[in-house]
N, C-alpha and C. Protein backbone atom coordinates (compact mmCIF):
# COMPACT_ATOMS: atom_id res chain seq x y z
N UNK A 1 -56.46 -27.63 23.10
CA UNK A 1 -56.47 -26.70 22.01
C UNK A 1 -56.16 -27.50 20.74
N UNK A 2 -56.85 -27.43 19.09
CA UNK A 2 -56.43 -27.91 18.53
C UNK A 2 -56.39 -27.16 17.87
N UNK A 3 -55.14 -27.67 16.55
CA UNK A 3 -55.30 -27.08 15.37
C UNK A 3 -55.55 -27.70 14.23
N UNK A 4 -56.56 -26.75 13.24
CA UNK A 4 -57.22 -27.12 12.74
C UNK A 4 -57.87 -26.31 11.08
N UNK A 5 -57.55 -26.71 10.48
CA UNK A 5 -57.64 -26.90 8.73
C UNK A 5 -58.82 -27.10 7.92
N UNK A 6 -58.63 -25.96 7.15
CA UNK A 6 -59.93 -26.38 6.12
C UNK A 6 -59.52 -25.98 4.96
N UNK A 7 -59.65 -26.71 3.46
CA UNK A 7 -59.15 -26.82 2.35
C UNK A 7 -59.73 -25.95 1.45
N UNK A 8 -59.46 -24.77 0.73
CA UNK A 8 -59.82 -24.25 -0.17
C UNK A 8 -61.08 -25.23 -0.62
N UNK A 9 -62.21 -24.61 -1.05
CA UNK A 9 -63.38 -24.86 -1.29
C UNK A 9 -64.30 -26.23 -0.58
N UNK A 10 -63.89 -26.10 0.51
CA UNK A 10 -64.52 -27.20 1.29
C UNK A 10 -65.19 -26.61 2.10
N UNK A 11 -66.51 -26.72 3.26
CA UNK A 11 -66.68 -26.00 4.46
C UNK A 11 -66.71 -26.78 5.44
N UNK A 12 -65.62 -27.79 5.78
CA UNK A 12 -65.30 -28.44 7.15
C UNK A 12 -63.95 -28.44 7.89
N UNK A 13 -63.46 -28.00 8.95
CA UNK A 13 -62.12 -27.68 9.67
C UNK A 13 -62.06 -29.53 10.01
N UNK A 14 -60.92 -29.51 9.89
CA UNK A 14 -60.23 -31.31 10.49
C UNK A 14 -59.07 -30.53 11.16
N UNK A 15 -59.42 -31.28 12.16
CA UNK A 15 -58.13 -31.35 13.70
C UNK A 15 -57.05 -31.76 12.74
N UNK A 16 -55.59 -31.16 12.95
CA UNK A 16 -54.29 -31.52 12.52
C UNK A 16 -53.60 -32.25 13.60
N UNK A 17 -54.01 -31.47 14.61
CA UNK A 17 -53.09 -31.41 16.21
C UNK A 17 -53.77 -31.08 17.18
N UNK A 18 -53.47 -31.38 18.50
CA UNK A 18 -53.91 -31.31 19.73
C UNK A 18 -52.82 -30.95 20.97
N UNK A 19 -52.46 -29.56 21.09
CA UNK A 19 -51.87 -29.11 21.73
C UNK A 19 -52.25 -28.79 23.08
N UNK A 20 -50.66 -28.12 23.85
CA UNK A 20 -51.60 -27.58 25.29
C UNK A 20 -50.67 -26.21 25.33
N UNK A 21 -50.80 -25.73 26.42
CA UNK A 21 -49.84 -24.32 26.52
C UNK A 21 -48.55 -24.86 27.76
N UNK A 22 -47.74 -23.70 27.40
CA UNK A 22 -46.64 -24.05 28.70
C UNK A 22 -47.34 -23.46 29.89
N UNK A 23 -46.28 -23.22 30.58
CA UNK A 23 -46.64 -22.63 31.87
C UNK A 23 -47.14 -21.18 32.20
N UNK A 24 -46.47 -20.78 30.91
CA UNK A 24 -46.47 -19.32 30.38
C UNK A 24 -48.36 -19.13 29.46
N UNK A 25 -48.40 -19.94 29.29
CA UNK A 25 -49.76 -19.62 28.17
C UNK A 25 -49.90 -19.61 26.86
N UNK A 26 -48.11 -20.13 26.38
CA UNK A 26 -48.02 -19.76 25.19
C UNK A 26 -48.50 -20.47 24.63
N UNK A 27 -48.76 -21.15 23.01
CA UNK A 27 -49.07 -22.16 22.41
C UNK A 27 -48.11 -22.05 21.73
N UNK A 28 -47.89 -23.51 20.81
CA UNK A 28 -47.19 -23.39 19.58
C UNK A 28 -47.93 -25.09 19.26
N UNK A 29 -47.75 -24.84 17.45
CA UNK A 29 -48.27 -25.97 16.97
C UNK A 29 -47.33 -25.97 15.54
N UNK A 30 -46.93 -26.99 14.51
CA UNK A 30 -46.36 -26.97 13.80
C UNK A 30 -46.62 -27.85 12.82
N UNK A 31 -46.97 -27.38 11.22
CA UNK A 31 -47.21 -28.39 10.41
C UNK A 31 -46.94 -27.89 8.91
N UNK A 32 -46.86 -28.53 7.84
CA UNK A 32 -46.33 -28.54 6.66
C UNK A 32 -48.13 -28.13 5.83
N UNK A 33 -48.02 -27.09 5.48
CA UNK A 33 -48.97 -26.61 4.54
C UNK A 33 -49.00 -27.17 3.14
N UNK A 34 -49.57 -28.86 2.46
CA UNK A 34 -49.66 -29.01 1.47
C UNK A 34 -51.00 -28.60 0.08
N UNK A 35 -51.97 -27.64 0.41
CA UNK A 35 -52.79 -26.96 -0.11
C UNK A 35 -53.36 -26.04 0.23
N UNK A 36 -54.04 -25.04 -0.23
CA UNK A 36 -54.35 -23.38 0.06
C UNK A 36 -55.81 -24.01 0.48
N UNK A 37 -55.40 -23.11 1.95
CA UNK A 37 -56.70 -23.27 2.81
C UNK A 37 -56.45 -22.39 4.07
N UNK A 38 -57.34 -22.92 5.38
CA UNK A 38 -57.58 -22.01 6.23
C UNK A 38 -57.12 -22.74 7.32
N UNK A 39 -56.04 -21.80 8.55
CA UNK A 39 -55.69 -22.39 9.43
C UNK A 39 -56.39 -21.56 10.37
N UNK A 40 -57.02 -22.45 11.68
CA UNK A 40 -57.67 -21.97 13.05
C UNK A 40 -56.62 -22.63 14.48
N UNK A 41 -57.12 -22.27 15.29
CA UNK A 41 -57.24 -22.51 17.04
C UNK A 41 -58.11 -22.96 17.23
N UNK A 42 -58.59 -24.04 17.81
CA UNK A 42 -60.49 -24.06 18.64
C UNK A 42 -59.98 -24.65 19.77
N UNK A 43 -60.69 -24.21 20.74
CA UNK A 43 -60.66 -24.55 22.45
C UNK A 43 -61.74 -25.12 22.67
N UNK A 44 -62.37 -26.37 22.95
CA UNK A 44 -63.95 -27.09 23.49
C UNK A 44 -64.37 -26.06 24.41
N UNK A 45 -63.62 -25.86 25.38
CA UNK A 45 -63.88 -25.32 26.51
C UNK A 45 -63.83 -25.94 27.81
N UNK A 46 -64.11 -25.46 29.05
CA UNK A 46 -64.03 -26.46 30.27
C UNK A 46 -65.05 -26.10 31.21
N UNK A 47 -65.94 -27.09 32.03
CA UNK A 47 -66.39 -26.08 33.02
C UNK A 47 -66.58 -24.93 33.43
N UNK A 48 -65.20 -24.36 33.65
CA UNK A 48 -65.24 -22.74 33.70
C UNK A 48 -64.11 -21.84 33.02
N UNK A 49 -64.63 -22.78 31.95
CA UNK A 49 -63.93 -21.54 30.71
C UNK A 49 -64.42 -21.76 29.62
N UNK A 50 -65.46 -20.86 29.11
CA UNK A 50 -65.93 -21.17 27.69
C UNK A 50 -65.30 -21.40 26.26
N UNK A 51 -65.86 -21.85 25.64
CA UNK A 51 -65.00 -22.74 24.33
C UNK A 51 -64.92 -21.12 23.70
N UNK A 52 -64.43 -20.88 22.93
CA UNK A 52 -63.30 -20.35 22.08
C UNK A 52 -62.46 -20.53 20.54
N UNK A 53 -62.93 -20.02 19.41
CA UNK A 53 -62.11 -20.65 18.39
C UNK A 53 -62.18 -19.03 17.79
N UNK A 54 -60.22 -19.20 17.45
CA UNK A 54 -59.60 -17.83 16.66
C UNK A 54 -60.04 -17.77 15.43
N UNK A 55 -59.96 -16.46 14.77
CA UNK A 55 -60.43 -16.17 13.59
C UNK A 55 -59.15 -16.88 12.62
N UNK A 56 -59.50 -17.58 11.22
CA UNK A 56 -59.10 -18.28 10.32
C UNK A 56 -58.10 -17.54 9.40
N UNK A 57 -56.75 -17.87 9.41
CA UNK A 57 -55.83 -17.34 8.42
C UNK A 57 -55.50 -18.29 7.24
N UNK A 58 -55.68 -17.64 5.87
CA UNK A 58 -55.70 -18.27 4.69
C UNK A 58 -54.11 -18.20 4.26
N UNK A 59 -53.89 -19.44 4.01
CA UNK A 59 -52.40 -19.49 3.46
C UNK A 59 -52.39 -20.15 1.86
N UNK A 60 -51.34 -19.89 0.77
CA UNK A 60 -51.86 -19.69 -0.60
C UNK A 60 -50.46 -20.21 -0.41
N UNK A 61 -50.63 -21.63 -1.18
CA UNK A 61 -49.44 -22.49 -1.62
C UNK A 61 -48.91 -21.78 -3.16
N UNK A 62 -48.01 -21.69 -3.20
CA UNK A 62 -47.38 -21.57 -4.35
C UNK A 62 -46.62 -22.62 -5.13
C-alpha cells in the first residue's frame, strides 16, 4: 500500500511511503504536510486481489 501525494496544480501522485497493514487490517501512514495538495492510498494489487486506489483528500496549508 502506498501513500501518495500530489501538489496543488500538478497532475502527478509521488509515493511518500510504502506501508503494510497489521494483523487486524488496519493501516496507518504518517507524514508532515509541507504544501496544499492531495493525499491518496493506492494498492498495485495481487494475483487475487485487484489493485485499488482511495478517493483523494485535499489538505490546505496555512
Amino acid at each position: 500500500m502506498e501513500l501518495q501525494f500530489k501538489k496543488k496544480g500538478t497532475s502527478t501522485f509521488k509515493t511518500l511511503k510504502t506501508t503494510t497493514t497489521d494483523s487486524k487490517g488496519n493501516l496507518k501512514a504518517t507524514t508532515k504536510a509541507t504544501a496544499d495538495g492531495y493525499f491518496r492510498y493506492s494498492f498495485a494489487g495481487t494475483s487475487t486481489t485487484p489493485a485499488v486506489t482511495s478517493a483523494a483528500d485535499y489538505v490546505d496549508i496555512k
